[in-house]
PDB file of N, CA and C in Angstrom:
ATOM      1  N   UNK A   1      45.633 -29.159 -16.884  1.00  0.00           N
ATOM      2  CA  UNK A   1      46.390 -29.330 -15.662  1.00  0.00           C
ATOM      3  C   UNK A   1      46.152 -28.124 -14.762  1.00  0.00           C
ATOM      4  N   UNK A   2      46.317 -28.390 -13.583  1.00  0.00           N
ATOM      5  CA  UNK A   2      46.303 -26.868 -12.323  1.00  0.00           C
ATOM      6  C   UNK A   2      47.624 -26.734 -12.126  1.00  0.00           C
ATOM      7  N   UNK A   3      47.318 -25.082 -12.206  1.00  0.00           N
ATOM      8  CA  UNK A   3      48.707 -24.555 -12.143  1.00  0.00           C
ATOM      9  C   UNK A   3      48.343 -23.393 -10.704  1.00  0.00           C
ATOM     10  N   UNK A   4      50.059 -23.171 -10.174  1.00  0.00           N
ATOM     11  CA  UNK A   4      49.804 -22.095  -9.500  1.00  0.00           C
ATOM     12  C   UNK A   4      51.057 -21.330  -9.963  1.00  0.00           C
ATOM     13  N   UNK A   5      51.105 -20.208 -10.432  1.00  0.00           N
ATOM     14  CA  UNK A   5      51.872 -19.549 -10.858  1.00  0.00           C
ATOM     15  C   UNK A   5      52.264 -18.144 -10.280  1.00  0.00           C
ATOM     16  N   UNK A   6      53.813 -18.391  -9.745  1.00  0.00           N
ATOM     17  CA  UNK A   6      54.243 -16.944  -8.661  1.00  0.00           C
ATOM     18  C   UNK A   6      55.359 -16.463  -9.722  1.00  0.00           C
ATOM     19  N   UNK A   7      55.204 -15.040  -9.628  1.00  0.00           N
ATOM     20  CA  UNK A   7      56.190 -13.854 -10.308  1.00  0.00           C
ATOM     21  C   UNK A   7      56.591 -13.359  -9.173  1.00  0.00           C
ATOM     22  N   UNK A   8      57.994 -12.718  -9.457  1.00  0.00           N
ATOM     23  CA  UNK A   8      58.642 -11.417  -9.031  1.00  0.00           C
ATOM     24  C   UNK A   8      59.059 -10.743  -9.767  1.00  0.00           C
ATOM     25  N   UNK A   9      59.062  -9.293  -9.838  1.00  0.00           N
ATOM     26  CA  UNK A   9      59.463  -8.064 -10.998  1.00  0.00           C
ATOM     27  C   UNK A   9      60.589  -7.388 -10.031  1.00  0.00           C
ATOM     28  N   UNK A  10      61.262  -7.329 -10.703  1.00  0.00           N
ATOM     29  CA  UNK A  10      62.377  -6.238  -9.877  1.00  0.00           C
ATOM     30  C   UNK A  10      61.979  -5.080 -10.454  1.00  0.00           C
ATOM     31  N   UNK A  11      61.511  -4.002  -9.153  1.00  0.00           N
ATOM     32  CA  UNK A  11      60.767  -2.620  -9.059  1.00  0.00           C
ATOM     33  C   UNK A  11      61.898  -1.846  -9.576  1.00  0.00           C
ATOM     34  N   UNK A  12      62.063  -1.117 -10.815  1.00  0.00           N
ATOM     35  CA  UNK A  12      63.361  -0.425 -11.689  1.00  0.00           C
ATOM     36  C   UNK A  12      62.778   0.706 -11.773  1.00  0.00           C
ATOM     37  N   UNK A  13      63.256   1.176 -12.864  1.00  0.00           N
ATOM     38  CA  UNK A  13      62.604   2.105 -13.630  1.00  0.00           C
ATOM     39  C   UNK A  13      61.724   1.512 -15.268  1.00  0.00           C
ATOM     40  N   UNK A  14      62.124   0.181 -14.966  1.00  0.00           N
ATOM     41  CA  UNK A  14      61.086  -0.410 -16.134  1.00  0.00           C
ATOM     42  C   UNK A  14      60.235  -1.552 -15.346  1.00  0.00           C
ATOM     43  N   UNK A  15      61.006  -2.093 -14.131  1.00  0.00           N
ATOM     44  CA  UNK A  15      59.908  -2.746 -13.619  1.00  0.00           C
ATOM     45  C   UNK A  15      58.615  -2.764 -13.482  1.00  0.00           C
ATOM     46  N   UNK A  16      57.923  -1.336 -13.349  1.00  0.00           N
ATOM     47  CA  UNK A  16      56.538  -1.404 -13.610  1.00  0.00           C
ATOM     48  C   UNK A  16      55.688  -1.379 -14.324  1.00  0.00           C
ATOM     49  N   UNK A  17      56.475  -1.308 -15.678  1.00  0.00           N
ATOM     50  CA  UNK A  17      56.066  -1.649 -17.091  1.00  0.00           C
ATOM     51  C   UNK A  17      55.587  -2.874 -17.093  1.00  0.00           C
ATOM     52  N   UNK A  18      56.790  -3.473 -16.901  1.00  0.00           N
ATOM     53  CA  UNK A  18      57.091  -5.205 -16.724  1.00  0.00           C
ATOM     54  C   UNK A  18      55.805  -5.647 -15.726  1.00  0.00           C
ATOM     55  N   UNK A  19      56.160  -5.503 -14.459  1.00  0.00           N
ATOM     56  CA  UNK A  19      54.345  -5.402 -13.725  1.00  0.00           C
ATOM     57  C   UNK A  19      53.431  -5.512 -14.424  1.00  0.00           C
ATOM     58  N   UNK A  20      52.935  -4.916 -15.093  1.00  0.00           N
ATOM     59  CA  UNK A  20      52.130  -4.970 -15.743  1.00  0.00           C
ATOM     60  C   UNK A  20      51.296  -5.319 -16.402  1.00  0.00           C
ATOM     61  N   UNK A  21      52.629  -5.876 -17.387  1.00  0.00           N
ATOM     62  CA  UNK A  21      52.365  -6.138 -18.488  1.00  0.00           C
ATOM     63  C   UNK A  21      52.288  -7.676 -18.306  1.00  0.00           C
ATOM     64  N   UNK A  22      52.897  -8.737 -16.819  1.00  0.00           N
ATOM     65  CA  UNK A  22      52.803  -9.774 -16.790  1.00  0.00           C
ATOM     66  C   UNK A  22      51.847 -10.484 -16.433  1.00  0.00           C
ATOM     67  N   UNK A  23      51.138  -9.060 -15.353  1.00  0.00           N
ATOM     68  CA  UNK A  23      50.127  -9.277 -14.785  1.00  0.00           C
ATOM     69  C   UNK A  23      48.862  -9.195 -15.647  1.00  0.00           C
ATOM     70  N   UNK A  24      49.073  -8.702 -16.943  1.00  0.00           N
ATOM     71  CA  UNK A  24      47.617  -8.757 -17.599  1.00  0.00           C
ATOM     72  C   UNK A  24      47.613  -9.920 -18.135  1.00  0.00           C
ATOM     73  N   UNK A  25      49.197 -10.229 -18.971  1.00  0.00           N
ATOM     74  CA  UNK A  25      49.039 -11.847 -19.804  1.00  0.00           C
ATOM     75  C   UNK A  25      48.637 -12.963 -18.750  1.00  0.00           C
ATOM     76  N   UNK A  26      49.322 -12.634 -16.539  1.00  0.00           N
ATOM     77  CA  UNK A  26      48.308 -13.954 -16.585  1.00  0.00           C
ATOM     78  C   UNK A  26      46.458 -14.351 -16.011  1.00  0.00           C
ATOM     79  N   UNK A  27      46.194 -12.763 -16.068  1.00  0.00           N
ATOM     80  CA  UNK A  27      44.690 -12.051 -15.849  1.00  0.00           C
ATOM     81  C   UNK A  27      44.152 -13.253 -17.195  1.00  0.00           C
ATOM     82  N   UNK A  28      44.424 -12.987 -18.048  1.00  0.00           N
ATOM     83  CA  UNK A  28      43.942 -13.950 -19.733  1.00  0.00           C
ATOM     84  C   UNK A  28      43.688 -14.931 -19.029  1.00  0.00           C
ATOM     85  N   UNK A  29      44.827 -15.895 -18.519  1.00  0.00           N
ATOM     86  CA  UNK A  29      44.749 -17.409 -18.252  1.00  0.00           C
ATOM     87  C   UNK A  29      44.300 -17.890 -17.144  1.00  0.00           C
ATOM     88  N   UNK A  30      44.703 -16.949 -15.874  1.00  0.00           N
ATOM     89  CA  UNK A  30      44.617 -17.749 -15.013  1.00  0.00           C
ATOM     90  C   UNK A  30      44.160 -16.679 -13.391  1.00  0.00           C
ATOM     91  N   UNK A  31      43.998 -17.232 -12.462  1.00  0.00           N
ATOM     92  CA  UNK A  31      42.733 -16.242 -11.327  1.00  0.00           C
ATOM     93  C   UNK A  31      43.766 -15.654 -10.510  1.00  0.00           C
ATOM     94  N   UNK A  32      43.377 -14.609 -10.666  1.00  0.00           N
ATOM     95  CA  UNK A  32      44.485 -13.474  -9.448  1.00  0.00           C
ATOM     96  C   UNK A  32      43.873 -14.035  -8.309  1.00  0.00           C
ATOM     97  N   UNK A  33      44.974 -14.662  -7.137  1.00  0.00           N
ATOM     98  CA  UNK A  33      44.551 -15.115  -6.138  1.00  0.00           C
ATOM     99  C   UNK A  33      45.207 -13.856  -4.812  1.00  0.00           C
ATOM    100  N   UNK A  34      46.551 -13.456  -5.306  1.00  0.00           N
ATOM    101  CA  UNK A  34      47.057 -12.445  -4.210  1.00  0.00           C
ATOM    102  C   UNK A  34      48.135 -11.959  -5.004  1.00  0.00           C
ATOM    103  N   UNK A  35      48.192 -10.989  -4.809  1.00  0.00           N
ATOM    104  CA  UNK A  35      49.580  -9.770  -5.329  1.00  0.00           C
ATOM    105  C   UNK A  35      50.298 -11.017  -6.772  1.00  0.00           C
ATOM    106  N   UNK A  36      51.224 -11.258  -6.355  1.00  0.00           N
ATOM    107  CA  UNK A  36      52.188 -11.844  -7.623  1.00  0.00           C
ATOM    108  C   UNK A  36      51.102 -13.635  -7.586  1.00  0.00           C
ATOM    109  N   UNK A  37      50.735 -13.770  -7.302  1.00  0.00           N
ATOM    110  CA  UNK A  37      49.919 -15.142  -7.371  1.00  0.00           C
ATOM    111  C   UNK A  37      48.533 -15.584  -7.907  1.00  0.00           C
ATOM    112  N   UNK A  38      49.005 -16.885  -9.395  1.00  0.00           N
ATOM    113  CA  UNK A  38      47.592 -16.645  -9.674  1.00  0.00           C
ATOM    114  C   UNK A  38      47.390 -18.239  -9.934  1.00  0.00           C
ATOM    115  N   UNK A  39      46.257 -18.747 -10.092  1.00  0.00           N
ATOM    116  CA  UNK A  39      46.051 -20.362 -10.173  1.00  0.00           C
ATOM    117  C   UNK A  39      44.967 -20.510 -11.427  1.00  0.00           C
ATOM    118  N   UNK A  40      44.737 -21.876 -12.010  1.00  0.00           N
ATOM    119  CA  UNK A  40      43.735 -21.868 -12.697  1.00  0.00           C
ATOM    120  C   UNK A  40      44.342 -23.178 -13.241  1.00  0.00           C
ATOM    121  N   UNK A  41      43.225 -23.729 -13.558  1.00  0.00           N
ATOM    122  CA  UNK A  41      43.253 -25.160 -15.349  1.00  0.00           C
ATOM    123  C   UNK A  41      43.546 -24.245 -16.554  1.00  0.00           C
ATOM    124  N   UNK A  42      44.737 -25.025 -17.026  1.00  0.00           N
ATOM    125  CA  UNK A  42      44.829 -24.901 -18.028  1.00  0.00           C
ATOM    126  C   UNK A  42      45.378 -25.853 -19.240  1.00  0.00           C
ATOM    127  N   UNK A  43      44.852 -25.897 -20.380  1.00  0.00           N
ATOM    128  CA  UNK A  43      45.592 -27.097 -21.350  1.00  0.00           C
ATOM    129  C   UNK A  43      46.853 -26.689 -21.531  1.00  0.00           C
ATOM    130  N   UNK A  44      47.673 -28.095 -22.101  1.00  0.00           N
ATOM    131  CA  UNK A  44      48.796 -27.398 -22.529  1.00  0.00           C
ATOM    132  C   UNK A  44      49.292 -26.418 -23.786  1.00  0.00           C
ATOM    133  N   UNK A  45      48.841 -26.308 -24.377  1.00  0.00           N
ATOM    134  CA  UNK A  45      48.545 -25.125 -25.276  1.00  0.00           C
ATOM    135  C   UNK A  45      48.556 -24.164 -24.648  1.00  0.00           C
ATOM    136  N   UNK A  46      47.313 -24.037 -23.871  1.00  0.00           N
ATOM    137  CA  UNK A  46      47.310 -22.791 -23.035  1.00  0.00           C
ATOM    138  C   UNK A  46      48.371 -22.238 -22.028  1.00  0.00           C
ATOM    139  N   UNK A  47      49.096 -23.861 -21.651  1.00  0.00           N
ATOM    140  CA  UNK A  47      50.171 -22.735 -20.669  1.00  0.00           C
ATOM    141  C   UNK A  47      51.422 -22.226 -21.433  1.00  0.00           C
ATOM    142  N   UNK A  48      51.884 -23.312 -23.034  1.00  0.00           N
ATOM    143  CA  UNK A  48      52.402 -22.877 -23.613  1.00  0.00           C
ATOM    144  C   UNK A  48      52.170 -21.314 -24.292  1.00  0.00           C
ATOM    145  N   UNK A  49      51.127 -21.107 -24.864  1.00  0.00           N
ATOM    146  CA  UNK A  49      51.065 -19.459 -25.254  1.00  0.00           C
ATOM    147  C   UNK A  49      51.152 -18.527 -24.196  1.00  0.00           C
ATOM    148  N   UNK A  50      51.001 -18.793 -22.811  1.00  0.00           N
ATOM    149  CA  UNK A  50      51.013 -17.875 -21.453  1.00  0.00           C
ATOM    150  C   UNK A  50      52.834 -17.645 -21.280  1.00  0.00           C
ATOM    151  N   UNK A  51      53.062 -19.011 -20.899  1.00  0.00           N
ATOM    152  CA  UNK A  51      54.682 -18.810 -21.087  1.00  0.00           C
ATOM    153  C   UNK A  51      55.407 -18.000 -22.216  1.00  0.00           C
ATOM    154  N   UNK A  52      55.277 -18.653 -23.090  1.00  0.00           N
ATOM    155  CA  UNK A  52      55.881 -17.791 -24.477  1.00  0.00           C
ATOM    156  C   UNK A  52      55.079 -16.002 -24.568  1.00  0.00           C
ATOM    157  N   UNK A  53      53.809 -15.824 -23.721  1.00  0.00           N
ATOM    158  CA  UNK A  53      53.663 -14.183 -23.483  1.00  0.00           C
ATOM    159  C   UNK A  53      54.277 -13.616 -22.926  1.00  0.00           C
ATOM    160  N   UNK A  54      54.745 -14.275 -21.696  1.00  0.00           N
ATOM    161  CA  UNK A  54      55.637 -13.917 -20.313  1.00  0.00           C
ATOM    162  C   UNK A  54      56.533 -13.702 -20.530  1.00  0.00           C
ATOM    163  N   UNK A  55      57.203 -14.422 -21.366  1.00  0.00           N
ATOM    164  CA  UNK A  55      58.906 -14.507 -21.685  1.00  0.00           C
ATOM    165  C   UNK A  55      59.186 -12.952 -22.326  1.00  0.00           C
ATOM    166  N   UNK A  56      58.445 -12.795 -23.213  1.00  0.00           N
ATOM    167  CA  UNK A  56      58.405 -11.530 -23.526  1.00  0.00           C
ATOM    168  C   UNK A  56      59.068  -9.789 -23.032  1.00  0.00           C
ATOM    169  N   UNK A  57      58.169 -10.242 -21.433  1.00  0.00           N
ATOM    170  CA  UNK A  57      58.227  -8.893 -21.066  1.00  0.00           C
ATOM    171  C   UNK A  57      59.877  -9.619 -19.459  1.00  0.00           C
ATOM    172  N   UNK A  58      59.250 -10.473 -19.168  1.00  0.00           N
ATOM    173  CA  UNK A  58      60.319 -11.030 -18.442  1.00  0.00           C
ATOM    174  C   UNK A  58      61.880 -10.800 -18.643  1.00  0.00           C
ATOM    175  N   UNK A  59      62.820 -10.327 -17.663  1.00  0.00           N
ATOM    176  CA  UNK A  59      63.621  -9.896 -18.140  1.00  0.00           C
ATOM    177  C   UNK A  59      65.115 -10.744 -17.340  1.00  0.00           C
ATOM    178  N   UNK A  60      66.000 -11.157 -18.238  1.00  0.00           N
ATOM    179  CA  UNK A  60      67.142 -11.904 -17.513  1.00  0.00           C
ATOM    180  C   UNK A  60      67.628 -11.712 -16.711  1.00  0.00           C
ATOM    181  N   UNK A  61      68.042 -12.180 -15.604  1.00  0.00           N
ATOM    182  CA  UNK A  61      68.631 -11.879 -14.318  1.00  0.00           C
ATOM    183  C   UNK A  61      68.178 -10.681 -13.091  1.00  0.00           C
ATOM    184  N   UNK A  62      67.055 -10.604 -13.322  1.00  0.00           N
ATOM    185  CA  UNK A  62      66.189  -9.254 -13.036  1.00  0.00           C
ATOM    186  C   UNK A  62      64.815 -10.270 -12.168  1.00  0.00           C
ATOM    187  N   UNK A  63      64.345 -10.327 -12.848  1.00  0.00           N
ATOM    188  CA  UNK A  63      62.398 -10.965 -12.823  1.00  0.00           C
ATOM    189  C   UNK A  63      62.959 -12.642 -12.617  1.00  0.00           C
ATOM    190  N   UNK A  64      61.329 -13.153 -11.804  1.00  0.00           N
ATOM    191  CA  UNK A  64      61.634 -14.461 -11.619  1.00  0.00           C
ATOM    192  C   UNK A  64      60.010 -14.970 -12.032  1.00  0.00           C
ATOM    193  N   UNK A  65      59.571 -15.937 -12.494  1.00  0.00           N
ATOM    194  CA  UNK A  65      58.663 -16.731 -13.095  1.00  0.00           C
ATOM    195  C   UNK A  65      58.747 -18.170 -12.374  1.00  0.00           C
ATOM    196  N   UNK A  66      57.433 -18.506 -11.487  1.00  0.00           N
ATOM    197  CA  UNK A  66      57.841 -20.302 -11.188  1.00  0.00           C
ATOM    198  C   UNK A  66      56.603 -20.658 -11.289  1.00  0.00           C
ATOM    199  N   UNK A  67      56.142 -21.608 -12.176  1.00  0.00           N
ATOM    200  CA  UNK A  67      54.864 -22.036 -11.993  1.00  0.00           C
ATOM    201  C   UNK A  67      55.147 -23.933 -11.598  1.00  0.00           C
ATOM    202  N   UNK A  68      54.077 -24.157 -10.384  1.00  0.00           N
ATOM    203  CA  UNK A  68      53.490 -25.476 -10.201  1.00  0.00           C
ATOM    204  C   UNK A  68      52.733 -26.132 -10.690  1.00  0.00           C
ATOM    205  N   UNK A  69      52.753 -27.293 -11.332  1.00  0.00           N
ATOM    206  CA  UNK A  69      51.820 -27.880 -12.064  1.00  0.00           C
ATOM    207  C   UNK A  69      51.601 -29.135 -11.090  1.00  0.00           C
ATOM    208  N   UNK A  70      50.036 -29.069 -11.205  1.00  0.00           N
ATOM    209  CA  UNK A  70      49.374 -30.599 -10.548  1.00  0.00           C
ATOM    210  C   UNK A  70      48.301 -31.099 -11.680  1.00  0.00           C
ATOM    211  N   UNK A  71      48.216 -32.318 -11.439  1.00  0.00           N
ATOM    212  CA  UNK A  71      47.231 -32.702 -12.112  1.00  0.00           C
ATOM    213  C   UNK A  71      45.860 -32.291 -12.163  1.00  0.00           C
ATOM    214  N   UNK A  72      45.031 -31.860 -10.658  1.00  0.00           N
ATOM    215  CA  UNK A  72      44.119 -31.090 -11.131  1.00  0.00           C
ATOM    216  C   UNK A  72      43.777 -30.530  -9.887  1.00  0.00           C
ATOM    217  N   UNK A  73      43.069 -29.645  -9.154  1.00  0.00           N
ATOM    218  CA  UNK A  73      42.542 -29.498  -8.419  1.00  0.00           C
ATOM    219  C   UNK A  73      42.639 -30.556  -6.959  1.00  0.00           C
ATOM    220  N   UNK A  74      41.682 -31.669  -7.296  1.00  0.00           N
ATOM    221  CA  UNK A  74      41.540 -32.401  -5.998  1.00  0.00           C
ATOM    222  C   UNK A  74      43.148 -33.132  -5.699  1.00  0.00           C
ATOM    223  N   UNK A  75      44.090 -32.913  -6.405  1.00  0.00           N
ATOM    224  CA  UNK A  75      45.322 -33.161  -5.801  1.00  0.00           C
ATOM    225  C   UNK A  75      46.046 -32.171  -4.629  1.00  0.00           C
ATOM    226  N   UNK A  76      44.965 -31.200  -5.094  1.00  0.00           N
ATOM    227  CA  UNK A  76      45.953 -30.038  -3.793  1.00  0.00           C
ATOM    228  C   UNK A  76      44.843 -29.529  -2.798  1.00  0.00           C
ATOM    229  N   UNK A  77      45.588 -29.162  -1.777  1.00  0.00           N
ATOM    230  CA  UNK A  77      44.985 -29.014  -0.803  1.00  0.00           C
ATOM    231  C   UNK A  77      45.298 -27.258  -0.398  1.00  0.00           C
ATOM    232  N   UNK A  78      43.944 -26.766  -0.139  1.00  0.00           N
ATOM    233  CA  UNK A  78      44.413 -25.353  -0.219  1.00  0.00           C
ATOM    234  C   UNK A  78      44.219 -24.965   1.365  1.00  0.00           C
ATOM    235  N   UNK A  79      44.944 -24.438   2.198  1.00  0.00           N
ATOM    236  CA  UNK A  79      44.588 -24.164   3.545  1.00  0.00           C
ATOM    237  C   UNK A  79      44.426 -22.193   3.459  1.00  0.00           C
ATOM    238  N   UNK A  80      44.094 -21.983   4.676  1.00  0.00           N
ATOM    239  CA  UNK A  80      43.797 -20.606   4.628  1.00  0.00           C
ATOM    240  C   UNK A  80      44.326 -20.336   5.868  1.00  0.00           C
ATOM    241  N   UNK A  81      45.096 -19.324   6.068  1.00  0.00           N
ATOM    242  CA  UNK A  81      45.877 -19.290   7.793  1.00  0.00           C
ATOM    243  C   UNK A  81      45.374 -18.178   8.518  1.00  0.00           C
ATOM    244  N   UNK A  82      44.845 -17.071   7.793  1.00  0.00           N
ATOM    245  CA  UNK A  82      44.624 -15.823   8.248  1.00  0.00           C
ATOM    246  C   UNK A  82      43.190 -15.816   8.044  1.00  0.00           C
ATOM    247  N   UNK A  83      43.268 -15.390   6.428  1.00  0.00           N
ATOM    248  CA  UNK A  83      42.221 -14.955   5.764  1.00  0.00           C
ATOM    249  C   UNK A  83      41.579 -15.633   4.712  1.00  0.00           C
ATOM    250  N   UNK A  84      40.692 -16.157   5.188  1.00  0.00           N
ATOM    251  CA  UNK A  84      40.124 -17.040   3.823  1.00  0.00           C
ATOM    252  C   UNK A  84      39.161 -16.257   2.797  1.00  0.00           C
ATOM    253  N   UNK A  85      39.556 -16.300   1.375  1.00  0.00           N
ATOM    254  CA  UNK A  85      39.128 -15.695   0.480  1.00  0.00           C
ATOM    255  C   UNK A  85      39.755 -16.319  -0.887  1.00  0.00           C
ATOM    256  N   UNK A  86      38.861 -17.229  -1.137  1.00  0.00           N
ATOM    257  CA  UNK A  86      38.799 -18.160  -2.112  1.00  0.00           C
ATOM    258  C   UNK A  86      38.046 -17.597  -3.420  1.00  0.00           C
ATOM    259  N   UNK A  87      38.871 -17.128  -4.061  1.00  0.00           N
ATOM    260  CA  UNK A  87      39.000 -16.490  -5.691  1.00  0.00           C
ATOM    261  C   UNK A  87      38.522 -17.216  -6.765  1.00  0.00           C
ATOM    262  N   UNK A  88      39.239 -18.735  -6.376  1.00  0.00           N
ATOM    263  CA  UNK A  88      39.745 -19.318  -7.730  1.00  0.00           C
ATOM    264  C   UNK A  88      38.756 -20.549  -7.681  1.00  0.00           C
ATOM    265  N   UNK A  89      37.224 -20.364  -6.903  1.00  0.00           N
ATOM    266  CA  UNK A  89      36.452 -21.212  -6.522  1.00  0.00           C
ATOM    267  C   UNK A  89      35.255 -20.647  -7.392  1.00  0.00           C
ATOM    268  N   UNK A  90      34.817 -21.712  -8.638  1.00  0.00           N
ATOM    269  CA  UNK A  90      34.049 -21.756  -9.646  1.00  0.00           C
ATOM    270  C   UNK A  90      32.774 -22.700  -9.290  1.00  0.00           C
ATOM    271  N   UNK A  91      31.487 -21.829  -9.462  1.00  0.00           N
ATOM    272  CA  UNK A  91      30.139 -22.315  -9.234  1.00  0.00           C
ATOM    273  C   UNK A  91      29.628 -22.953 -10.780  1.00  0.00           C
ATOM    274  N   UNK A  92      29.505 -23.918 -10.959  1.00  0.00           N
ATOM    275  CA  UNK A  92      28.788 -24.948 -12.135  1.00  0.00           C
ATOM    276  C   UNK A  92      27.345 -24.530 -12.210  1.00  0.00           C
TER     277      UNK A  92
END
């Protein structure tokens, strides 16, 4: 399935641990597209072990986690308003 997956870390004194550490588990899975935003295919397996990494460092009432799921790619439509710089665009 395509996912697009947005974080927020509340900047603490552990928040940038947390930063971090969310941002590498979703470097593994899925394409840094901009700051807290990243997209990619993934099985469900795969988004299950990403989630259950996240949860981890994610912290209650603090940090926020939302991921979109589409069926694949040609269901979404990606526009560019400013700056186009397409990351998550794979050559076969």
């Amino acid at each position: 399935m395509y996912l697009i997956l947005v974080y927020d870390i509340q900047l603490d004194e552990k928040g940038s641990a947390v930063l971090r550490k969310v941002f590498k588990s979703c470097k593994k899975y899925l394409t840094h597209i901009q700051n807290s935003v990243f997209e990619g295919e993934l099985s469900t397996v795969q988004l299950l072990e990403l989630k259950a990494e996240i949860r981890k460092f994610l912290r209650e009432g603090q940090d926020s986690c939302i991921i979109f799921k589409g069926r694949n790619t040609k269901w979404m439509e990606k526009e560019f308003v400013i700056k186009e710089e397409d990351k998550a665009t794979q050559f076969l």
